[in-house]
PDB file of N, CA and C in Angstrom:
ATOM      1  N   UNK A   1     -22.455  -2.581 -24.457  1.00  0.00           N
ATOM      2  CA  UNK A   1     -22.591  -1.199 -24.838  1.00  0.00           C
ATOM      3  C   UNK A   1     -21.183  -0.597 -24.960  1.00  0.00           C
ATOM      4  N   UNK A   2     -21.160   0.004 -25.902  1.00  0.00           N
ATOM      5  CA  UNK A   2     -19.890   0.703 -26.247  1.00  0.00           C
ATOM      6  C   UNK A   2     -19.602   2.263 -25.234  1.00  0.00           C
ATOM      7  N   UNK A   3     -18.206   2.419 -24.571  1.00  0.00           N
ATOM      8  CA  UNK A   3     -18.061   3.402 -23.939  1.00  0.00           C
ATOM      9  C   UNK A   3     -18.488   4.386 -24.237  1.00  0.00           C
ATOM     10  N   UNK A   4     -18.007   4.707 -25.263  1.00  0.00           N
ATOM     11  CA  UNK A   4     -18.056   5.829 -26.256  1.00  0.00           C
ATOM     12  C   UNK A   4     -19.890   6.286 -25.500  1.00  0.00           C
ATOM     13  N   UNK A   5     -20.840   5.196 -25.554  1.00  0.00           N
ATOM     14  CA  UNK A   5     -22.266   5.887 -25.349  1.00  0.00           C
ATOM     15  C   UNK A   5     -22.579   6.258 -24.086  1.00  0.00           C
ATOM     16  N   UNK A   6     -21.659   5.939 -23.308  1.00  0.00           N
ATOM     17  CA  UNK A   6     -21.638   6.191 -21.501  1.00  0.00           C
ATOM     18  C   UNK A   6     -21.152   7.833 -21.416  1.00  0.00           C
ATOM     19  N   UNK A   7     -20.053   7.857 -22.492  1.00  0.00           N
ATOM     20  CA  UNK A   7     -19.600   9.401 -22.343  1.00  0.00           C
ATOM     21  C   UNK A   7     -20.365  10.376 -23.165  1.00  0.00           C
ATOM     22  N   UNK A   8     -20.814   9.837 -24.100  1.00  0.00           N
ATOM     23  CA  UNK A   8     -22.102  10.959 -24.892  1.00  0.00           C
ATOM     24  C   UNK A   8     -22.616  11.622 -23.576  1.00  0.00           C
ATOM     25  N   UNK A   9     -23.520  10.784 -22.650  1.00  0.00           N
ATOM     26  CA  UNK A   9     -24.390  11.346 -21.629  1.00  0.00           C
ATOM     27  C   UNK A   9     -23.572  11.686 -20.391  1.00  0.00           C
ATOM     28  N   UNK A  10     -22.230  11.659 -20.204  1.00  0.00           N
ATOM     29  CA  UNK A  10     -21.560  12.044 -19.060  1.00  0.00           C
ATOM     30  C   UNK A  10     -20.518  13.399 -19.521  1.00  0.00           C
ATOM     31  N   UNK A  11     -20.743  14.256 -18.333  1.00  0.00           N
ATOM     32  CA  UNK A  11     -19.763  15.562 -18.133  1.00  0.00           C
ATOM     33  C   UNK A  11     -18.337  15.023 -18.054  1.00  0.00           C
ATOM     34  N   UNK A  12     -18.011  14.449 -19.427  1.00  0.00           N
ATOM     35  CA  UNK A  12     -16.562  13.598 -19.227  1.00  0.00           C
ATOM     36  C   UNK A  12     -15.477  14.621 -19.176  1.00  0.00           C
ATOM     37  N   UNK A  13     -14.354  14.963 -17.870  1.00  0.00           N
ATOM     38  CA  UNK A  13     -13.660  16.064 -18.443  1.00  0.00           C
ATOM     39  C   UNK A  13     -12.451  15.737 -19.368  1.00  0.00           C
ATOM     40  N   UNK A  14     -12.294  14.502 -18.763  1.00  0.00           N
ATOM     41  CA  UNK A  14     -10.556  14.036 -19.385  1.00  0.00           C
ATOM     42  C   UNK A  14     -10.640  12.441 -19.834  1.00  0.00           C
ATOM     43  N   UNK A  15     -10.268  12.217 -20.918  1.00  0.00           N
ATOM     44  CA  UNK A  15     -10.185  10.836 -21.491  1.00  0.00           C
ATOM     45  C   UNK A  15      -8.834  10.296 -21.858  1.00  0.00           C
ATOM     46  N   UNK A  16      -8.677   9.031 -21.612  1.00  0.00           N
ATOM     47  CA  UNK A  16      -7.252   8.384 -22.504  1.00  0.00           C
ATOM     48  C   UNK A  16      -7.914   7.323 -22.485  1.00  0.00           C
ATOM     49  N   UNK A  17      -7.423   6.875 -24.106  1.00  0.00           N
ATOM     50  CA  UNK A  17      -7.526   5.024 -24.375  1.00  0.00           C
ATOM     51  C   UNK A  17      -8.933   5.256 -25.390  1.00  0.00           C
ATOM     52  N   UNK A  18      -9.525   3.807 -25.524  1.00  0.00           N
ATOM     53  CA  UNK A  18      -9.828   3.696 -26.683  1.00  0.00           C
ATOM     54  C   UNK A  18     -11.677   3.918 -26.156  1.00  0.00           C
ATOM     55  N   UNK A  19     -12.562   4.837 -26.803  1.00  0.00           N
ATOM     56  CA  UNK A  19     -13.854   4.693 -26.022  1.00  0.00           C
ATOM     57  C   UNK A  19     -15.134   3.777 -27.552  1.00  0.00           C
ATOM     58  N   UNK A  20     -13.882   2.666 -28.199  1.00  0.00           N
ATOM     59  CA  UNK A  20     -14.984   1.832 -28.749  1.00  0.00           C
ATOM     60  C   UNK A  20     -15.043   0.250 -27.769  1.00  0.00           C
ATOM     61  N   UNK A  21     -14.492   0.457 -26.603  1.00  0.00           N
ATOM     62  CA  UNK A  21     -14.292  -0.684 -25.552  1.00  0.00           C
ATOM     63  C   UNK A  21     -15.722  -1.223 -25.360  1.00  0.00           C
ATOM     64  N   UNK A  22     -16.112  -2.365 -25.565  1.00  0.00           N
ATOM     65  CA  UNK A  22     -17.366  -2.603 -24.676  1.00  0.00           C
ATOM     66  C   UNK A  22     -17.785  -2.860 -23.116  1.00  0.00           C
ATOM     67  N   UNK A  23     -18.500  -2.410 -22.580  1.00  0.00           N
ATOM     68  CA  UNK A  23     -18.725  -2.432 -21.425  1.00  0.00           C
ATOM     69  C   UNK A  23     -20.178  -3.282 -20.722  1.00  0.00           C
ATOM     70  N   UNK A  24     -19.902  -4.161 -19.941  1.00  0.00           N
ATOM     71  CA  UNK A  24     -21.295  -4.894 -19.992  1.00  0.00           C
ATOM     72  C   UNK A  24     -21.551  -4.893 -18.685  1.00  0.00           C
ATOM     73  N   UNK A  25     -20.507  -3.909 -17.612  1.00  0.00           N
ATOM     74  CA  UNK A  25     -21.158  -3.851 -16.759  1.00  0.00           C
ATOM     75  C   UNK A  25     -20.748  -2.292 -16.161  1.00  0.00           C
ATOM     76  N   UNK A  26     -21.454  -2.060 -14.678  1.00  0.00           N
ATOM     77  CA  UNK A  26     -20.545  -1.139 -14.141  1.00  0.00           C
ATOM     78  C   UNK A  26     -20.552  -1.555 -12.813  1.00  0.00           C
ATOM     79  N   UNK A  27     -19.232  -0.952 -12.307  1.00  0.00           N
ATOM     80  CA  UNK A  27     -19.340  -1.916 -10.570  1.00  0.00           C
ATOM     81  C   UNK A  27     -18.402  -0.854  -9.831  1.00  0.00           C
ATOM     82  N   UNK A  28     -18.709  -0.504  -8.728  1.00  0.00           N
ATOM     83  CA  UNK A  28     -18.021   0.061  -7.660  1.00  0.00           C
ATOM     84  C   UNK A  28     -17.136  -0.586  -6.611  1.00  0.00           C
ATOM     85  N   UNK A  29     -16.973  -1.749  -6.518  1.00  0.00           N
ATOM     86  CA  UNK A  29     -16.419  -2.914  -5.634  1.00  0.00           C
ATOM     87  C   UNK A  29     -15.347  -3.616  -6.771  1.00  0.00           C
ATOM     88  N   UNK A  30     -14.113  -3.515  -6.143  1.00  0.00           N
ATOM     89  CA  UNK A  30     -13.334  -4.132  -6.822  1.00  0.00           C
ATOM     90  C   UNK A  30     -13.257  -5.735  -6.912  1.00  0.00           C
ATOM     91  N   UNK A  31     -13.928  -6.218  -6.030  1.00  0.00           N
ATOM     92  CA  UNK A  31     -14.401  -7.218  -6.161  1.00  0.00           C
ATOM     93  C   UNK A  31     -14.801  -8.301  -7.629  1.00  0.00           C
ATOM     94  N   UNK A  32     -16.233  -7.260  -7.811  1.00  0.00           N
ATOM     95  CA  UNK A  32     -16.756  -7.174  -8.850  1.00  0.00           C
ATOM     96  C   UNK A  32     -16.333  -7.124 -10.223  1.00  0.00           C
ATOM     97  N   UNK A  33     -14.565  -6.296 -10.017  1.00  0.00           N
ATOM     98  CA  UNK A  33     -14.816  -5.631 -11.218  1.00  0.00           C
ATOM     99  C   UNK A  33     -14.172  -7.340 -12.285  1.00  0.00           C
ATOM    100  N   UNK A  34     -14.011  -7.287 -13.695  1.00  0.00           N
ATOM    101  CA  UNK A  34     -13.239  -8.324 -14.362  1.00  0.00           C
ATOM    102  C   UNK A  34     -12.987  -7.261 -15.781  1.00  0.00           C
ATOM    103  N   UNK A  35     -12.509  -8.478 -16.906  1.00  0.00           N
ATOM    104  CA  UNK A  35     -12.511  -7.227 -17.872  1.00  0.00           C
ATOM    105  C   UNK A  35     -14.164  -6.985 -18.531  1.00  0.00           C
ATOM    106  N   UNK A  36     -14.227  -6.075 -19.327  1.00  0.00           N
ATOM    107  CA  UNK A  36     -15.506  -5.078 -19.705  1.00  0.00           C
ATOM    108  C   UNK A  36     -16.451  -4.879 -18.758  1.00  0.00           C
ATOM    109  N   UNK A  37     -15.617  -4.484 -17.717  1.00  0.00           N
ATOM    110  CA  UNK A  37     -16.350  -3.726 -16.447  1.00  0.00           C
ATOM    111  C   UNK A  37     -15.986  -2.151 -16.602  1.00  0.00           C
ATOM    112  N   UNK A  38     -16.867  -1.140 -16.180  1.00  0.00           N
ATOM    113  CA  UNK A  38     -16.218   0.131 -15.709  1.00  0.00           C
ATOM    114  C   UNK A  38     -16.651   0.332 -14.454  1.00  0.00           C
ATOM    115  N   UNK A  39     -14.854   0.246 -13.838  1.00  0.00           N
ATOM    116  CA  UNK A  39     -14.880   0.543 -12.178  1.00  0.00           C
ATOM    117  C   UNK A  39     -15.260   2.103 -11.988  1.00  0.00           C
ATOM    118  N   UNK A  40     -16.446   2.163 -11.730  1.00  0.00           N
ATOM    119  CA  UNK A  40     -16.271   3.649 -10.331  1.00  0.00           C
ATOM    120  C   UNK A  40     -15.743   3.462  -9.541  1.00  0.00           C
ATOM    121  N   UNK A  41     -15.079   4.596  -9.171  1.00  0.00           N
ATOM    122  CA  UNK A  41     -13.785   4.940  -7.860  1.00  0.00           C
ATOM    123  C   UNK A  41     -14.713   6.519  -7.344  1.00  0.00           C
ATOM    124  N   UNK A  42     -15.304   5.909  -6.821  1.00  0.00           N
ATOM    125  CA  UNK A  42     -15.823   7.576  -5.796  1.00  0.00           C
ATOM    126  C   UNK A  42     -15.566   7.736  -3.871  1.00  0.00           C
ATOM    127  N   UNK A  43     -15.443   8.881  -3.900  1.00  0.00           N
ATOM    128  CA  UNK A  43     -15.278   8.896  -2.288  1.00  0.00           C
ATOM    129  C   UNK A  43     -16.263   8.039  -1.259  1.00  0.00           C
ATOM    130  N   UNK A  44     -16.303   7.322  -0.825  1.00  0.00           N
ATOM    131  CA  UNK A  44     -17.470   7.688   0.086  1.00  0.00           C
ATOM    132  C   UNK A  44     -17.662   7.196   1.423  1.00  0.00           C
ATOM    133  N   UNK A  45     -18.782   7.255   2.100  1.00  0.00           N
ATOM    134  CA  UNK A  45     -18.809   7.600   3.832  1.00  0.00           C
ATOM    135  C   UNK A  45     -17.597   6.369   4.566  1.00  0.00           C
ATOM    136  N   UNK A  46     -17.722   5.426   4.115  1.00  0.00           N
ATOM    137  CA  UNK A  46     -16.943   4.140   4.565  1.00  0.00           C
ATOM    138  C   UNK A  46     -15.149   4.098   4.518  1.00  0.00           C
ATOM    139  N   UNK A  47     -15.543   4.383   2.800  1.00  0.00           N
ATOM    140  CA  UNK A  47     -13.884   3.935   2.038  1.00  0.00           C
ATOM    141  C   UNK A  47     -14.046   4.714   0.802  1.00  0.00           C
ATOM    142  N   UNK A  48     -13.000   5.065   0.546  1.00  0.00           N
ATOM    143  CA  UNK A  48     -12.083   5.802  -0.907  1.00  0.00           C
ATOM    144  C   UNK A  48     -11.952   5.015  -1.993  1.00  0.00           C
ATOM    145  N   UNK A  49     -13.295   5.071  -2.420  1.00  0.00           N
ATOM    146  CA  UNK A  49     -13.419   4.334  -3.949  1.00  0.00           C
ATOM    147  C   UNK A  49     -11.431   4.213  -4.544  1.00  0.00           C
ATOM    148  N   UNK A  50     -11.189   5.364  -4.995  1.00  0.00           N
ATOM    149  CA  UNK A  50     -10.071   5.673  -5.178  1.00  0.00           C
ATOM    150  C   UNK A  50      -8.476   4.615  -4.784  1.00  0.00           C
ATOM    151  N   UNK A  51      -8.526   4.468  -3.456  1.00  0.00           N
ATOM    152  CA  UNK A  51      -7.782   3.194  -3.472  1.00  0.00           C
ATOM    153  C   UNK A  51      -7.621   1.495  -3.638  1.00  0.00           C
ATOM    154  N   UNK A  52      -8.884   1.431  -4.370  1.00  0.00           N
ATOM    155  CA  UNK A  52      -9.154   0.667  -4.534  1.00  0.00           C
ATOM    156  C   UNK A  52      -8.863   0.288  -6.545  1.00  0.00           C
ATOM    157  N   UNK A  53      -8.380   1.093  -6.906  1.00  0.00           N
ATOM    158  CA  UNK A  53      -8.639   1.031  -8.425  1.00  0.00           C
ATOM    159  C   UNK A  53      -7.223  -0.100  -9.108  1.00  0.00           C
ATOM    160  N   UNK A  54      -5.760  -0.243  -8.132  1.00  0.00           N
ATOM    161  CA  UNK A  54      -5.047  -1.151  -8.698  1.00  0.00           C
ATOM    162  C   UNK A  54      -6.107  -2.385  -8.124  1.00  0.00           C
ATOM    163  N   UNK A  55      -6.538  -2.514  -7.504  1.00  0.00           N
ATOM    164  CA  UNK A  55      -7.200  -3.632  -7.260  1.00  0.00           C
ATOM    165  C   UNK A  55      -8.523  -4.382  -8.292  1.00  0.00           C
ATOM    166  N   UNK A  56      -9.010  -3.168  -8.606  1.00  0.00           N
ATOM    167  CA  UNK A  56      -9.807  -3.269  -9.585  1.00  0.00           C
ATOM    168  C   UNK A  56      -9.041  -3.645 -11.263  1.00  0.00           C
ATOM    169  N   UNK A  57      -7.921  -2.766 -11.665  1.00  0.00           N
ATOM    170  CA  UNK A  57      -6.869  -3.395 -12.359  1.00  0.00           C
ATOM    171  C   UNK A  57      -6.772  -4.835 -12.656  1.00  0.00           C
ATOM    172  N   UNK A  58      -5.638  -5.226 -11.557  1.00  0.00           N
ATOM    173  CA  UNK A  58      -5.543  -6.780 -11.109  1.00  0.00           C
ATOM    174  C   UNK A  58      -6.709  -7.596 -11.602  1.00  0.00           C
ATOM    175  N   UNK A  59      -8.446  -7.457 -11.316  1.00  0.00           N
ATOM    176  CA  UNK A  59      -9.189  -8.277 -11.279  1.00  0.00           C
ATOM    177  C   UNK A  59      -9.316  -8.034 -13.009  1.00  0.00           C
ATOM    178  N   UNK A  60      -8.865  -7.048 -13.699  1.00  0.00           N
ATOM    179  CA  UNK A  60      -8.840  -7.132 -14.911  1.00  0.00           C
ATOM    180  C   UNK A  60      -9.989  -5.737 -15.817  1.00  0.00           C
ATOM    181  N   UNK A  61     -10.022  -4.669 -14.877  1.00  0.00           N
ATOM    182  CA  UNK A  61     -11.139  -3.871 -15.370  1.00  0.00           C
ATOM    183  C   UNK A  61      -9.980  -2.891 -16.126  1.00  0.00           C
ATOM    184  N   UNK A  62     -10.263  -2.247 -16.997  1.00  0.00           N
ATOM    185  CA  UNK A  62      -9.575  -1.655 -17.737  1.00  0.00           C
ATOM    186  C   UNK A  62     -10.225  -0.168 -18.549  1.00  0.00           C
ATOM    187  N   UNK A  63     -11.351   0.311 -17.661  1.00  0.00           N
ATOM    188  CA  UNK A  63     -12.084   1.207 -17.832  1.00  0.00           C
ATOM    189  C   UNK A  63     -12.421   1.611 -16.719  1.00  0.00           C
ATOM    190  N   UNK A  64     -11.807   2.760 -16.092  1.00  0.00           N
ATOM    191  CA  UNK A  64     -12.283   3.703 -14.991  1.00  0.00           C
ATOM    192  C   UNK A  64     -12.524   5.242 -14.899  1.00  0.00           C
ATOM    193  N   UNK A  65     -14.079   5.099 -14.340  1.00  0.00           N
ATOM    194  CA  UNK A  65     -14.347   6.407 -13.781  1.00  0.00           C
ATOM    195  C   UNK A  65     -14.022   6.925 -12.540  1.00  0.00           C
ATOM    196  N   UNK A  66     -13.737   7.657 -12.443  1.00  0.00           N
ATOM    197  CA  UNK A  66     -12.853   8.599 -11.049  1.00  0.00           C
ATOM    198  C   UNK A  66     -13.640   9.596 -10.554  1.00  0.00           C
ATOM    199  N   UNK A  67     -13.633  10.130  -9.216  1.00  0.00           N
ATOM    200  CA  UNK A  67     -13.788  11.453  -8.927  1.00  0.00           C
ATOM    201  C   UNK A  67     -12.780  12.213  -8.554  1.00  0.00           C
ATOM    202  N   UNK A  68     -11.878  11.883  -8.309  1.00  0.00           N
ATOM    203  CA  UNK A  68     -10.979  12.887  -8.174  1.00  0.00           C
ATOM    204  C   UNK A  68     -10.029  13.196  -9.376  1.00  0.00           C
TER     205      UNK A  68
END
């Protein structure tokens, strides 16, 4: 699925880069992520999505959603 259709239906406020990327997955664990992943980075009860996103990088994801 092309980004571009993830942000039709999302309150996207701010974009850079290209949104004809395909995306075949989505993953919150950097673990997970590789390329045509989109990493979420959200706060939460455990750990800070957020520091985790060069990590997600590295594994090769190149599409991230943020909350902060």
């Amino acid at each position: 699925m092309k980004l571009r259709t993830f942000m039709d239906i999302l309150e996207v406020k701010d974009f850079h880069g290209d949104d004809s990327v395909d995306i075949s997955a989505i993953v919150t664990h950097s673990a997970q992520a590789s390329s045509h992943t989109l990493f979420v980075a959200i706060l939460g009860a455990a750990a800070d999505g957020h520091a985790f996103l060069t990590d997600a990088y590295r594994a090769g994801a190149r599409v991230f959603l943020t909350q902060k």
